[in-house]
N, C-alpha and C. Protein backbone atom coordinates (compact mmCIF):
# COMPACT_ATOMS: atom_id res chain seq x y z
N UNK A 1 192.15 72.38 142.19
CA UNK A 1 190.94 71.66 141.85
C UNK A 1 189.80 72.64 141.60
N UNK A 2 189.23 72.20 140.78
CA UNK A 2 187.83 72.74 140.55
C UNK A 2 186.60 72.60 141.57
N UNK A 3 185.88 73.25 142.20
CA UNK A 3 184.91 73.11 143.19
C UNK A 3 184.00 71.85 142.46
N UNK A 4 183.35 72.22 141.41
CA UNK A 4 182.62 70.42 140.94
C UNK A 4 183.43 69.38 141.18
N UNK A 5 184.74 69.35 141.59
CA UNK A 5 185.87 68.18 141.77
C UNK A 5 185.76 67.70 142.63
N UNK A 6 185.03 68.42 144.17
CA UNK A 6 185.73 68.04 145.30
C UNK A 6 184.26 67.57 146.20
N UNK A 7 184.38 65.91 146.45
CA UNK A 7 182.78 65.42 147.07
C UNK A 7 182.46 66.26 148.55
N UNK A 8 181.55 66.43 148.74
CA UNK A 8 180.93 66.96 149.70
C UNK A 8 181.98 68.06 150.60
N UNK A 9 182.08 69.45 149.90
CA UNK A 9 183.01 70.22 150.10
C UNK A 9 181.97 71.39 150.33
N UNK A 10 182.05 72.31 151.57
CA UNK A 10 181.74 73.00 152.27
C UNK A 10 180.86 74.08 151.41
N UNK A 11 179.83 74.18 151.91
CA UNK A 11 178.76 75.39 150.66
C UNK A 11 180.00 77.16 150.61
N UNK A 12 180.45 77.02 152.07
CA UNK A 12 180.99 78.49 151.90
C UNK A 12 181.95 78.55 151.04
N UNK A 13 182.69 77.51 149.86
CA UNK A 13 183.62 77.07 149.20
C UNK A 13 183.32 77.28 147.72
N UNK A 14 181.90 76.99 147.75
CA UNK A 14 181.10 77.05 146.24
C UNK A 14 181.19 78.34 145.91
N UNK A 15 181.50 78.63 144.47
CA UNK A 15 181.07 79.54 143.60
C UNK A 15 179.53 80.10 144.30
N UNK A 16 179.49 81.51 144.00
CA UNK A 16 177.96 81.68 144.15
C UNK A 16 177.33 81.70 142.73
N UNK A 17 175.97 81.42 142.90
CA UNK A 17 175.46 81.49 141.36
C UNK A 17 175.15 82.67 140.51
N UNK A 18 175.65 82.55 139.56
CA UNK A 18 175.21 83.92 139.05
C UNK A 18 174.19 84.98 138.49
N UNK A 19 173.87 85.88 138.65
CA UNK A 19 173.31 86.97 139.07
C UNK A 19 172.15 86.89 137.79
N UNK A 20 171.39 86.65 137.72
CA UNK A 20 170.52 87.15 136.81
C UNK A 20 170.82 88.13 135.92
N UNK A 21 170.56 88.24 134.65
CA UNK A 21 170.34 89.35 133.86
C UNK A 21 169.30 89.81 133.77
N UNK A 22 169.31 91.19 133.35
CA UNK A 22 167.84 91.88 133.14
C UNK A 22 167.75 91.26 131.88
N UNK A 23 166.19 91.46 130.96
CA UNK A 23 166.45 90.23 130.18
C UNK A 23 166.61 91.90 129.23
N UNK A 24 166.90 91.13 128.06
CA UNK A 24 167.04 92.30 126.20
C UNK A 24 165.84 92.90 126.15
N UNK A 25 164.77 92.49 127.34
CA UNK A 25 163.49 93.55 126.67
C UNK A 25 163.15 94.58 128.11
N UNK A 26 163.73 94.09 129.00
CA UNK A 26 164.04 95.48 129.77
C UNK A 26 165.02 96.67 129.55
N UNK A 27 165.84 96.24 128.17
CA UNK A 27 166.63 97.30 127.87
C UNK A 27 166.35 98.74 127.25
N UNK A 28 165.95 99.98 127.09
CA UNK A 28 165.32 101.21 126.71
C UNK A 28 165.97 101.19 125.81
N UNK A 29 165.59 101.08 124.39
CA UNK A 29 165.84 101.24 123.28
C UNK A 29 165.97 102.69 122.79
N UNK A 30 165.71 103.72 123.45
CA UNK A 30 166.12 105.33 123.06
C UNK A 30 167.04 105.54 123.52
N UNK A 31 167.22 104.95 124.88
CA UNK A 31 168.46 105.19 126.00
C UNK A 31 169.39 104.57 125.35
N UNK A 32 169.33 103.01 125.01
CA UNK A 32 170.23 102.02 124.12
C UNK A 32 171.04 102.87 122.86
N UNK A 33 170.59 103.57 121.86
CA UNK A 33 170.40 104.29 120.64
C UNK A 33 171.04 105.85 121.21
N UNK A 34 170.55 106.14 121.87
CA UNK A 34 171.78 107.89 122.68
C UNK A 34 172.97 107.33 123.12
N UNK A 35 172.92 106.49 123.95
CA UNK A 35 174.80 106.31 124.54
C UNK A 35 175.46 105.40 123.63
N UNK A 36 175.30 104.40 122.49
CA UNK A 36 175.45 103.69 121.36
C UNK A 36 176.25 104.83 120.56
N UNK A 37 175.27 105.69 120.02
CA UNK A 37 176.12 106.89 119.17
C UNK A 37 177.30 107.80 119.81
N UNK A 38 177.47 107.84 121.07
CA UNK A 38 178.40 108.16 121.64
C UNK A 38 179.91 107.80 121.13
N UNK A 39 179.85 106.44 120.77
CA UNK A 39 181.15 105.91 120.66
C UNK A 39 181.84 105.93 121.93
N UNK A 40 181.38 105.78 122.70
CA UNK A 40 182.38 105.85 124.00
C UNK A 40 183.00 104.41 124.50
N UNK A 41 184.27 104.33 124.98
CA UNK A 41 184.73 103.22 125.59
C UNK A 41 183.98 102.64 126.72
N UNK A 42 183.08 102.13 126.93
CA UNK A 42 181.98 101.32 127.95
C UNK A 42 182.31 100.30 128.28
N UNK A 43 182.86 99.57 129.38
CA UNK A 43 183.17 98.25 129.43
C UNK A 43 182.44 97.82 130.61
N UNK A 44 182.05 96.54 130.96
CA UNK A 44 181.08 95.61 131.67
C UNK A 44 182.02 94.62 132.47
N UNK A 45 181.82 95.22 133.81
CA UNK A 45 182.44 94.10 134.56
C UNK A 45 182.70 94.93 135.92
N UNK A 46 182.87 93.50 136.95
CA UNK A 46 183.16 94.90 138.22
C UNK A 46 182.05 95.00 139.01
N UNK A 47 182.20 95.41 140.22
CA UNK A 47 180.82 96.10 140.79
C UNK A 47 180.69 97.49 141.14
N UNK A 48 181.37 97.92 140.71
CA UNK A 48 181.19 99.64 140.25
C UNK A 48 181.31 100.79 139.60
N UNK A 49 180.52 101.27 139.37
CA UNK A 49 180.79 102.11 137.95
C UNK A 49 181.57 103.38 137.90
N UNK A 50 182.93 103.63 137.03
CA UNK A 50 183.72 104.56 137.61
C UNK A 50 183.84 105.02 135.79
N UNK A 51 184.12 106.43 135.69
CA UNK A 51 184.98 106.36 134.60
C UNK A 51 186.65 107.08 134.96
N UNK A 52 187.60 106.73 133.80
CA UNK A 52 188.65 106.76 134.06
C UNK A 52 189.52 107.65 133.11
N UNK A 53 189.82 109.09 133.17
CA UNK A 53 190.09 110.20 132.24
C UNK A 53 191.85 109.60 131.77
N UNK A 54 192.14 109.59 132.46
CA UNK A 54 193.64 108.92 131.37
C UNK A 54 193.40 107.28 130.39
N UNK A 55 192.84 107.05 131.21
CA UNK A 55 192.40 105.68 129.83
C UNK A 55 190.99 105.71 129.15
N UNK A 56 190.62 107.26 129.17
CA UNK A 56 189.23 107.52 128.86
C UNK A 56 188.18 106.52 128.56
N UNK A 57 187.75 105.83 129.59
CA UNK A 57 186.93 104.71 129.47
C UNK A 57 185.93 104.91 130.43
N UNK A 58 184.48 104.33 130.78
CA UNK A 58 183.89 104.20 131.76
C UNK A 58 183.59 102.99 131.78
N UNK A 59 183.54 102.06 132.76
CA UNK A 59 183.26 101.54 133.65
C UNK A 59 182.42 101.16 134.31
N UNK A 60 181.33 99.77 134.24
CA UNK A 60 179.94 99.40 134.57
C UNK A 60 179.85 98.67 135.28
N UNK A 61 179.16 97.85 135.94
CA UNK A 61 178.97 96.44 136.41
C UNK A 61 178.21 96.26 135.26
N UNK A 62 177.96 94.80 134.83
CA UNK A 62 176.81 94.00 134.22
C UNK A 62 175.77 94.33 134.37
N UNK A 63 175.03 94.61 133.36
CA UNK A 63 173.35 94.76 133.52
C UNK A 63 172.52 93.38 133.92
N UNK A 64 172.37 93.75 135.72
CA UNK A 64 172.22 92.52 136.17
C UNK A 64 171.22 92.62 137.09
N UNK A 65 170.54 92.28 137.34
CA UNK A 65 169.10 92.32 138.48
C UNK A 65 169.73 92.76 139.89
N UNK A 66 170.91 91.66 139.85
CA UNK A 66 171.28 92.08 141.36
C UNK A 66 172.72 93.57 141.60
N UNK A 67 172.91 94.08 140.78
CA UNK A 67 173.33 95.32 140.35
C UNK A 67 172.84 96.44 140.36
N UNK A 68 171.64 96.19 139.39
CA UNK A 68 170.64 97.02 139.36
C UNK A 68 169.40 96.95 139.29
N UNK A 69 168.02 97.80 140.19
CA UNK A 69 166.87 97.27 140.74
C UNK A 69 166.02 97.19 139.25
N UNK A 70 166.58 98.02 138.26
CA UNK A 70 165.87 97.54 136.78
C UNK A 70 166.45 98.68 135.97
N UNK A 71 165.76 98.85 134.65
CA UNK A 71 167.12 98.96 133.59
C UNK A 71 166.98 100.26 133.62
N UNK A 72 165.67 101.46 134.23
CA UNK A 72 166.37 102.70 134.48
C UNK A 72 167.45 102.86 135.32
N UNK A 73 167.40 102.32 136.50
CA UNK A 73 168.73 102.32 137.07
C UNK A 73 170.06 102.28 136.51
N UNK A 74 170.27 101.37 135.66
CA UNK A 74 171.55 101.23 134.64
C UNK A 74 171.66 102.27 133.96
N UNK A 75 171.04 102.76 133.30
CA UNK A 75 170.79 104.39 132.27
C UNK A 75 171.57 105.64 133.23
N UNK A 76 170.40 105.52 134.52
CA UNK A 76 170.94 106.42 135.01
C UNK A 76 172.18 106.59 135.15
N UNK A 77 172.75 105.49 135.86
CA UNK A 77 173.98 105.29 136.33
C UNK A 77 175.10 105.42 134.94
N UNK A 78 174.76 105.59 133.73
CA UNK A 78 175.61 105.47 133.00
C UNK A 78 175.82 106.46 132.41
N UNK A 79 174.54 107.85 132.47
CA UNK A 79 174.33 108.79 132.31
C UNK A 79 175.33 109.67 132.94
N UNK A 80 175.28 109.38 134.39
CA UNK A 80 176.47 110.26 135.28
C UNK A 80 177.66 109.94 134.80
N UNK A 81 177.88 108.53 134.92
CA UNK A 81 179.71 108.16 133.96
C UNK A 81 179.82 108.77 132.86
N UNK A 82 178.70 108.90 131.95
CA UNK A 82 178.94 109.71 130.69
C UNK A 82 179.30 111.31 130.86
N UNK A 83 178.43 111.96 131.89
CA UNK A 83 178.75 113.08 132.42
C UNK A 83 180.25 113.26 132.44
N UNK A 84 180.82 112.66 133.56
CA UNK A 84 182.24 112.74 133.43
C UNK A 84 182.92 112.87 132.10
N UNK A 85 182.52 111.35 131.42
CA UNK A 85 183.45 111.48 130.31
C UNK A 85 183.63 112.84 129.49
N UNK A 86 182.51 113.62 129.65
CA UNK A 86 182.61 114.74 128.51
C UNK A 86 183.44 115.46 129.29
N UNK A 87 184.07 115.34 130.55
CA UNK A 87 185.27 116.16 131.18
C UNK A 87 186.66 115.88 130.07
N UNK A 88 186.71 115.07 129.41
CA UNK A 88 188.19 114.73 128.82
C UNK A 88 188.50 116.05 128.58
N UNK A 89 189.87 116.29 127.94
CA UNK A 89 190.64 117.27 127.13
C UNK A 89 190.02 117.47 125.88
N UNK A 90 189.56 116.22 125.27
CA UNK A 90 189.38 115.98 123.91
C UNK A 90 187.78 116.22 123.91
N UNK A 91 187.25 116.70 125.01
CA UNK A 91 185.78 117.09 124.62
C UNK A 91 185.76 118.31 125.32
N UNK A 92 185.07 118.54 126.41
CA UNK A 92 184.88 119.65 126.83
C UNK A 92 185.66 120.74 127.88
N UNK A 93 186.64 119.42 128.43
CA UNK A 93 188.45 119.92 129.04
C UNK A 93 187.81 120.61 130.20
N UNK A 94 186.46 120.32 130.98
CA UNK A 94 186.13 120.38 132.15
C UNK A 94 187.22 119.96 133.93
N UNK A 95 187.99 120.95 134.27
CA UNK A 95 188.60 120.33 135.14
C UNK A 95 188.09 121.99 136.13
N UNK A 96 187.33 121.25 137.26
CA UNK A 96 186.90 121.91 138.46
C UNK A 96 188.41 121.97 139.60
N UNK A 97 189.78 121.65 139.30
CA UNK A 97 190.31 121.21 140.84
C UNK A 97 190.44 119.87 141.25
N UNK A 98 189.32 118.81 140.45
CA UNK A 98 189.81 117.73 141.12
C UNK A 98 191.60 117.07 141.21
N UNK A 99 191.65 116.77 142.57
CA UNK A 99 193.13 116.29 142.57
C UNK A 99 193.20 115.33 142.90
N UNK A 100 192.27 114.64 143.91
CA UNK A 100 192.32 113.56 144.08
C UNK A 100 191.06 113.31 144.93
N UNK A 101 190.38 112.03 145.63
CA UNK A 101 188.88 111.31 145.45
C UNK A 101 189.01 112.01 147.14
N UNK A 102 187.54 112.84 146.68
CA UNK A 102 187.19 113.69 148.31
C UNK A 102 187.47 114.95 148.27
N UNK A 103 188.28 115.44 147.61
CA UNK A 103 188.24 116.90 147.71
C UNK A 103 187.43 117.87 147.00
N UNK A 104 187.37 118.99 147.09
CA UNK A 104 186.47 120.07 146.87
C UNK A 104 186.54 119.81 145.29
N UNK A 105 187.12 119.76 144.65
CA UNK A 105 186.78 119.61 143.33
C UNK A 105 186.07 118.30 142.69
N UNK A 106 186.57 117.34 143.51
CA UNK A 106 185.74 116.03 143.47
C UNK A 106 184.48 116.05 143.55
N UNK A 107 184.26 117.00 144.91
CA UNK A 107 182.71 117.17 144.98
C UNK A 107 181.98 117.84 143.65
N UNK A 108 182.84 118.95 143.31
CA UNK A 108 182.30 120.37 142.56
C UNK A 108 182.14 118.61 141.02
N UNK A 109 183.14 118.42 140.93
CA UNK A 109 182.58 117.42 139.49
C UNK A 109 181.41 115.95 139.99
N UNK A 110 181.57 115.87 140.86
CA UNK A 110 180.24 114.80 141.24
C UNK A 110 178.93 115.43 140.99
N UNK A 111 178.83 116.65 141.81
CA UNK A 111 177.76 117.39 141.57
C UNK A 111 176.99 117.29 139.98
N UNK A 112 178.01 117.87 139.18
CA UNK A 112 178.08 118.54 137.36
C UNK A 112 177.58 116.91 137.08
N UNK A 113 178.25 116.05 137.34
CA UNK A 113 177.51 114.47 136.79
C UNK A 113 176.31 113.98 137.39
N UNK A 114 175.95 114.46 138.77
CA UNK A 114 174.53 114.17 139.16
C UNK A 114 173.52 114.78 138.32
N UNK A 115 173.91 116.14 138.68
CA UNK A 115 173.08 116.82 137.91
C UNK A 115 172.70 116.60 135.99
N UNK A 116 174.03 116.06 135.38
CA UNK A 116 174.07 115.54 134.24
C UNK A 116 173.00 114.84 133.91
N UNK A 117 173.25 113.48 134.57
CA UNK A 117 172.73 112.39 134.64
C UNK A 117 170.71 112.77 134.63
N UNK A 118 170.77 114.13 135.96
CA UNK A 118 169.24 114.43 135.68
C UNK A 118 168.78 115.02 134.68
N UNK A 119 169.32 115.45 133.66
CA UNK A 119 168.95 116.24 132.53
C UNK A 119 169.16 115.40 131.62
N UNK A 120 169.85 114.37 131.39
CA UNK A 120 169.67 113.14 130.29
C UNK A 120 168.87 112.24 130.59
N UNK A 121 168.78 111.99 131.65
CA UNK A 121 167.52 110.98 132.63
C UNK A 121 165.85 111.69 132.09
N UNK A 122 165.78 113.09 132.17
CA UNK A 122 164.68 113.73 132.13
C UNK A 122 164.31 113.58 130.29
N UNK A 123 165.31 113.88 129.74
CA UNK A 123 165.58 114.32 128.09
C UNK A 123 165.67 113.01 127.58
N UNK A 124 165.67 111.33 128.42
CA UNK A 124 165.62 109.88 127.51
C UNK A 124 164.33 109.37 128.27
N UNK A 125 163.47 110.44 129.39
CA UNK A 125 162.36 109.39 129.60
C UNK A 125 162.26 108.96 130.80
N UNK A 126 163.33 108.63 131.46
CA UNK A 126 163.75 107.48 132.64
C UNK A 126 163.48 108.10 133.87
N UNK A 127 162.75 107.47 134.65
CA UNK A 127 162.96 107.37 136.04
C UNK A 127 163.78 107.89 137.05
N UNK A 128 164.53 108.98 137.65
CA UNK A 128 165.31 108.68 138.72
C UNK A 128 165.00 108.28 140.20
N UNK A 129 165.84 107.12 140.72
CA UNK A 129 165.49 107.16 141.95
C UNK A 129 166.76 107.11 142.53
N UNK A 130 166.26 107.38 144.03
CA UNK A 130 168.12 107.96 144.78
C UNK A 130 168.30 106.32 144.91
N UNK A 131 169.92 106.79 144.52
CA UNK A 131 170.86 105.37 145.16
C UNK A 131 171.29 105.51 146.01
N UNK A 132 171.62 104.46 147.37
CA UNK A 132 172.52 104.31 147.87
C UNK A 132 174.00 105.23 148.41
N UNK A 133 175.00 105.47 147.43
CA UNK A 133 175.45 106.12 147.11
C UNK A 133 175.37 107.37 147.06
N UNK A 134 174.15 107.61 146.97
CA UNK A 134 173.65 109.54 147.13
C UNK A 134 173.98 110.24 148.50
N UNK A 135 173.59 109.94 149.52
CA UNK A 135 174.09 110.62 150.87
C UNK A 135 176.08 110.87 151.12
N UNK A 136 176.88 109.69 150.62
CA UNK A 136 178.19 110.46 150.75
C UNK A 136 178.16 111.56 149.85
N UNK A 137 177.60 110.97 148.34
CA UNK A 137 178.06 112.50 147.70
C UNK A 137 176.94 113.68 148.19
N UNK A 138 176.16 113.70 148.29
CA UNK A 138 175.67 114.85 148.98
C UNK A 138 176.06 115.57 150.27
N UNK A 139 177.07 115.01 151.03
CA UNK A 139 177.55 115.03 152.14
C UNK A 139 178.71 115.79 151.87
N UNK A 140 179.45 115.14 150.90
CA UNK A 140 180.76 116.46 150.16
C UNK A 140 179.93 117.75 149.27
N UNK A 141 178.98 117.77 148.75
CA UNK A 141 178.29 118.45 147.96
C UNK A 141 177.60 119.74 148.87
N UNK A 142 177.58 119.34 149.85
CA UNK A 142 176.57 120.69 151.13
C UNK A 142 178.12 120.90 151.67
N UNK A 143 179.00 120.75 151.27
CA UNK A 143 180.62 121.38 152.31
C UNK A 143 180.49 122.27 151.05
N UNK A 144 180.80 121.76 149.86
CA UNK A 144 181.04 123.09 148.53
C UNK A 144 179.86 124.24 148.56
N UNK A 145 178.43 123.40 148.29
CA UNK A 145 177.78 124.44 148.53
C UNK A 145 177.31 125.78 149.37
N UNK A 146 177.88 125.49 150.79
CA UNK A 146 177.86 126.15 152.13
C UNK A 146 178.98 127.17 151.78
N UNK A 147 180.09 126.67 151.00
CA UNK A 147 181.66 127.35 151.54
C UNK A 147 181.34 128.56 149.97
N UNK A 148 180.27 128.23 148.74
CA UNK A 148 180.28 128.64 147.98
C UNK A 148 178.26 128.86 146.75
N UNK A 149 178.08 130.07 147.66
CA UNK A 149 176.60 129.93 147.18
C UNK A 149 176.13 129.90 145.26
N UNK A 150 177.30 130.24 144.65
CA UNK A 150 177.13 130.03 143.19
C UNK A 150 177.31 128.80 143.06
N UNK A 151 177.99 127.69 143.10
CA UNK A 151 178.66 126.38 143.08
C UNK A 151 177.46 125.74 141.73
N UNK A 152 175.89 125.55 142.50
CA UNK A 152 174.89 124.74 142.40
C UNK A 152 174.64 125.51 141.03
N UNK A 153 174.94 126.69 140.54
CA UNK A 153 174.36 127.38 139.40
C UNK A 153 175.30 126.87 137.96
N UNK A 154 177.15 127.27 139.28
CA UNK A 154 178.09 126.77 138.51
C UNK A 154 178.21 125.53 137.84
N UNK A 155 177.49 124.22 138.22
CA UNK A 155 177.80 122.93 138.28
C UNK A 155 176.12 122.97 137.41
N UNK A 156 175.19 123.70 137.44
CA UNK A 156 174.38 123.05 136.52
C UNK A 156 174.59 123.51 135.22
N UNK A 157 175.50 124.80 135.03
CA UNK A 157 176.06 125.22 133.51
C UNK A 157 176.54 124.28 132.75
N UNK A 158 177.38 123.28 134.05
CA UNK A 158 178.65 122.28 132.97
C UNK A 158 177.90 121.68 133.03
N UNK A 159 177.05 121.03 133.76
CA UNK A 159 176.09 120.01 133.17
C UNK A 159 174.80 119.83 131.99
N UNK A 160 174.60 121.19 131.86
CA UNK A 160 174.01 121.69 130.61
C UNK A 160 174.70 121.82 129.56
N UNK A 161 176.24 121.97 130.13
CA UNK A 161 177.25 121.83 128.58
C UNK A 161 177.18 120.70 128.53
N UNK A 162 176.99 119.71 129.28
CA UNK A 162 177.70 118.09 128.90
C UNK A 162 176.46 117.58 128.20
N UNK A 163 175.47 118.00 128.77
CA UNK A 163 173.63 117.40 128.28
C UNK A 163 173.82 117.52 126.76
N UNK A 164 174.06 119.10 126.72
CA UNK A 164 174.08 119.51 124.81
C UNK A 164 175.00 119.25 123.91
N UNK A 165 176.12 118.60 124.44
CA UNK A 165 177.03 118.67 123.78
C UNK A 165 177.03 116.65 123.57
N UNK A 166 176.55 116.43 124.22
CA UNK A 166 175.96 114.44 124.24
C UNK A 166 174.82 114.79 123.09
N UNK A 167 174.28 115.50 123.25
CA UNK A 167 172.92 115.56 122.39
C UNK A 167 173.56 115.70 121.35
N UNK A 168 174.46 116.93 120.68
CA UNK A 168 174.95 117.37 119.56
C UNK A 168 176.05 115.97 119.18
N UNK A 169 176.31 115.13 119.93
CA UNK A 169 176.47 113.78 118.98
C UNK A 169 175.50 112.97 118.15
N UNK A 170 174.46 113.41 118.22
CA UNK A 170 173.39 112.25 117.93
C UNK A 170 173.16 112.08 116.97
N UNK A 171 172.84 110.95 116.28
CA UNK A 171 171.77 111.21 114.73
C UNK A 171 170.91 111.72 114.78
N UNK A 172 170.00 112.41 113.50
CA UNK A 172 168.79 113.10 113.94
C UNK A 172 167.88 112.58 114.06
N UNK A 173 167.67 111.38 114.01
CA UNK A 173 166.56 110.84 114.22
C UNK A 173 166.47 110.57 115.80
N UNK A 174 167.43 109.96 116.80
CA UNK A 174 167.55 109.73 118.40
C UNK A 174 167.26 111.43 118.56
N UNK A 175 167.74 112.32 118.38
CA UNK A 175 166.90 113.51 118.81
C UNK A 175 165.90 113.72 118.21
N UNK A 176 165.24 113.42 117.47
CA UNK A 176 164.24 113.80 116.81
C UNK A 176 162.86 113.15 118.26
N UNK A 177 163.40 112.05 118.50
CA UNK A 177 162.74 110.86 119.19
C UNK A 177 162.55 111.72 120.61
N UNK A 178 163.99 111.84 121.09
CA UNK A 178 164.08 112.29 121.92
C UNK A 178 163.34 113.77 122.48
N UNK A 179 163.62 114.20 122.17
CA UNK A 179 162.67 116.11 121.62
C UNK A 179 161.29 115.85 121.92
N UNK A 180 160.64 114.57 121.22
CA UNK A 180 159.45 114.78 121.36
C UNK A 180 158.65 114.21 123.08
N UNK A 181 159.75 112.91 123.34
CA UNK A 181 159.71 112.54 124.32
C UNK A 181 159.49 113.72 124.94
N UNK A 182 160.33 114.54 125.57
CA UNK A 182 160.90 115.69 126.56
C UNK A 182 159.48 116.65 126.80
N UNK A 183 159.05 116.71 125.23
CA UNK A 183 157.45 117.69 125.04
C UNK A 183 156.57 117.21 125.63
């Protein structure tokens, strides 16, 4: 049965309602226009944002109020997934070690996408503010950095490769835009 089917049937039973959207005019139209030209596999759904190197895709929740506190948040967050993505084979063939979720290389590539994320965040305009989420990875991130004092220099190189090499997709006009923003 369908929950509208069933008379006076328990609230903890009901569907919850759904989540607000941010509306089309909280969306950043420079930010919209940089990850657009990407061509990247982006899909919407879920409540967390992962990307995934053998099915080279990333991975969003819905641009949704209760997701995210407003639409820099979403940027950001999509900024770091994009980070990753430029790890493929077929782009920049970035592999630190990761072997599997938690280890030292995990950290060493979380880092390269935080840091990503702040140099496309800085270079489209946007806001960062810490998520949630920031204290575990910083928590694996001070074990690499402690065990290895270049790490933080190492991890902002690849993230300067991933920044320029996202940029060097663009039309010239989104950098043109962009560039001046940054000035």
């Amino acid at each position: 049965f369908n929950c509208e089917q069933i008379d006076d049937l328990p609230a903890r039973f009901q569907a919850p309602a759904a989540a607000p959207a941010l509306s089309a005019a909280e969306r950043i139209a420079r930010a919209e226009a940089f990850f657009a030209a990407l061509n990247a596999d982006v899909r919407h759904g879920g409540a967390q944002a992962w990307y995934a190197i053998h099915s080279d895709r990333v991975q969003l929740p819905p641009f949704e109020i209760e997701t995210f506190r407003d639409a820099g948040s979403y940027y950001a967050t999509l900024a770091h997934e994009i980070t990753h993505w430029t790890r493929h084979p077929s782009r920049l063939d970035r592999d630190l070690g990761r072997r599997r979720m938690g280890d030292e290389g995990y950290a060493r590539e979380e880092l390269v996408a935080e840091l990503g994320a702040a140099f496309l965040a800085a270079d489209l305009g946007l806001d960062l503010e810490p998520r949630e989420d920031h204290a575990g990875y910083i928590a694996s991130w001070l074990k690499v950095l402690k065990q290895d004092k270049r790490a933080i220099f190492q991890a902002a190189a690849h993230a300067q490769r991933a920044a320029d090499y996202l940029h060097d997709r663009q039309p010239r006009a989104v950098e043109e835009e962009t560039a001046e923003r940054a000035a």
